[in-house]
Protein backbone atom coordinates (compact mmCIF):
# COMPACT_ATOMS: atom_id res chain seq x y z
CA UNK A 1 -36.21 13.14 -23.16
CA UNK A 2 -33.92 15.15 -21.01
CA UNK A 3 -35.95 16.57 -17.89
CA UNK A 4 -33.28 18.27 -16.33
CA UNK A 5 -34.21 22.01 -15.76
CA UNK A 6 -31.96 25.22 -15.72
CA UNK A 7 -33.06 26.98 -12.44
CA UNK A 8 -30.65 29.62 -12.64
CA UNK A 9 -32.64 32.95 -13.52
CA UNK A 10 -30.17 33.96 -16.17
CA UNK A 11 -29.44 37.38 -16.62
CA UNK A 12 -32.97 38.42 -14.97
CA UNK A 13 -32.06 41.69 -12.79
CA UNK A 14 -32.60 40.25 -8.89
CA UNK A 15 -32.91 41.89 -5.35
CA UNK A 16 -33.48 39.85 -2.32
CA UNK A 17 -33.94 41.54 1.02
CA UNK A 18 -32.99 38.94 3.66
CA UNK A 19 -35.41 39.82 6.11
CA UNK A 20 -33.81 38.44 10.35
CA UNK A 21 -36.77 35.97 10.89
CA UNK A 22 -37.68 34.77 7.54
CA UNK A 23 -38.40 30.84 7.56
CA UNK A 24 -35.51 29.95 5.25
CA UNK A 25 -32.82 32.70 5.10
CA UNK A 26 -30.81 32.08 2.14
CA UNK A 27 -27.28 32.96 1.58
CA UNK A 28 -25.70 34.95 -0.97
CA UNK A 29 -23.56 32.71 -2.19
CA UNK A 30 -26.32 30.21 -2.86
CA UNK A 31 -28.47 33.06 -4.17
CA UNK A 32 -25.56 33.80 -6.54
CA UNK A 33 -25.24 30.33 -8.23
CA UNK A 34 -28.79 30.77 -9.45
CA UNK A 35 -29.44 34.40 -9.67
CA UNK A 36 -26.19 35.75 -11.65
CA UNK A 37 -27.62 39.41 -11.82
CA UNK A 38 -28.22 40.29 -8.42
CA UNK A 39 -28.18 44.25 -8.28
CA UNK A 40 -29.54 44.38 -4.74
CA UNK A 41 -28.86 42.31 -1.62
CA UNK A 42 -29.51 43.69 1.97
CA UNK A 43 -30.49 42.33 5.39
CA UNK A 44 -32.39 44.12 7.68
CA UNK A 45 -32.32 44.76 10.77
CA UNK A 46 -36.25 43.83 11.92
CA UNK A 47 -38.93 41.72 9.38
CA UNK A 48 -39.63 38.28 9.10
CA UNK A 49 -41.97 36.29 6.43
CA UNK A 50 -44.65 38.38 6.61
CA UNK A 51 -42.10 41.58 6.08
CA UNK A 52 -44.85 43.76 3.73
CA UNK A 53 -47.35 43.55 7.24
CA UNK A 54 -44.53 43.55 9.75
CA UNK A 55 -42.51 46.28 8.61
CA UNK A 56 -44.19 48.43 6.06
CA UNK A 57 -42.20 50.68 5.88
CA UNK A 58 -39.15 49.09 5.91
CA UNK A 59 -40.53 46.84 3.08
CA UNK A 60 -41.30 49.60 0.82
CA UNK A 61 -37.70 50.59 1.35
CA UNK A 62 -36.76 47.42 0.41
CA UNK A 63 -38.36 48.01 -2.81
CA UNK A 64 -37.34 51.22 -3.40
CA UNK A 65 -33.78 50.78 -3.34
CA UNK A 66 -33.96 47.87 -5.71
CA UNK A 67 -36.06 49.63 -8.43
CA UNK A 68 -33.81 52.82 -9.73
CA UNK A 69 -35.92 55.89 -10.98
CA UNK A 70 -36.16 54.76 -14.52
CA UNK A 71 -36.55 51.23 -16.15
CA UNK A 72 -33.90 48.35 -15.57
CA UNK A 73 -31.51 47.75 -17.85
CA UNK A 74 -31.44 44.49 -19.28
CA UNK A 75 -28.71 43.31 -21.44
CA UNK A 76 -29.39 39.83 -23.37
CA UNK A 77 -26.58 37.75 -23.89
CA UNK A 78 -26.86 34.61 -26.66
């Protein structure tokens, strides 16, 4: 039995705010290898772990700018 697992999130639309004083701050070239359809990447300025009680605001932002006004587009490729 193979138990090797793809952990690449395919072509799953991905943002990833990179928040200054998270506990593990990845980089976008690792995030790329596994998340191919990354439509948002930023790093702000302030934030850490807790970013959504930190930084509110900021946070909704965050999420804002990842989400466009209407529904994502998602193409499936097979």
């Amino acid at each position: 039995m193979d138990r090797r697992v793809d952990r690449r999130a395919g072509d799953v639309p991905t943002g990833r705010p990179v928040f200054p004083k998270e506990l593990q701050r990845p980089s976008r070239r690792w995030a790329e290898r596994r998340f191919p359809n990354i439509r948002y990447w930023n790093e702000p300025g302030k934030g850490g772990h807790f970013a959504a009680f930190e930084q509110p605001a900021l946070f909704v932002d965050e999420v804002r700018s990842f989400f466009p006004a209407g529904p994502l587009m998602v193409t499936r490729t097979r």
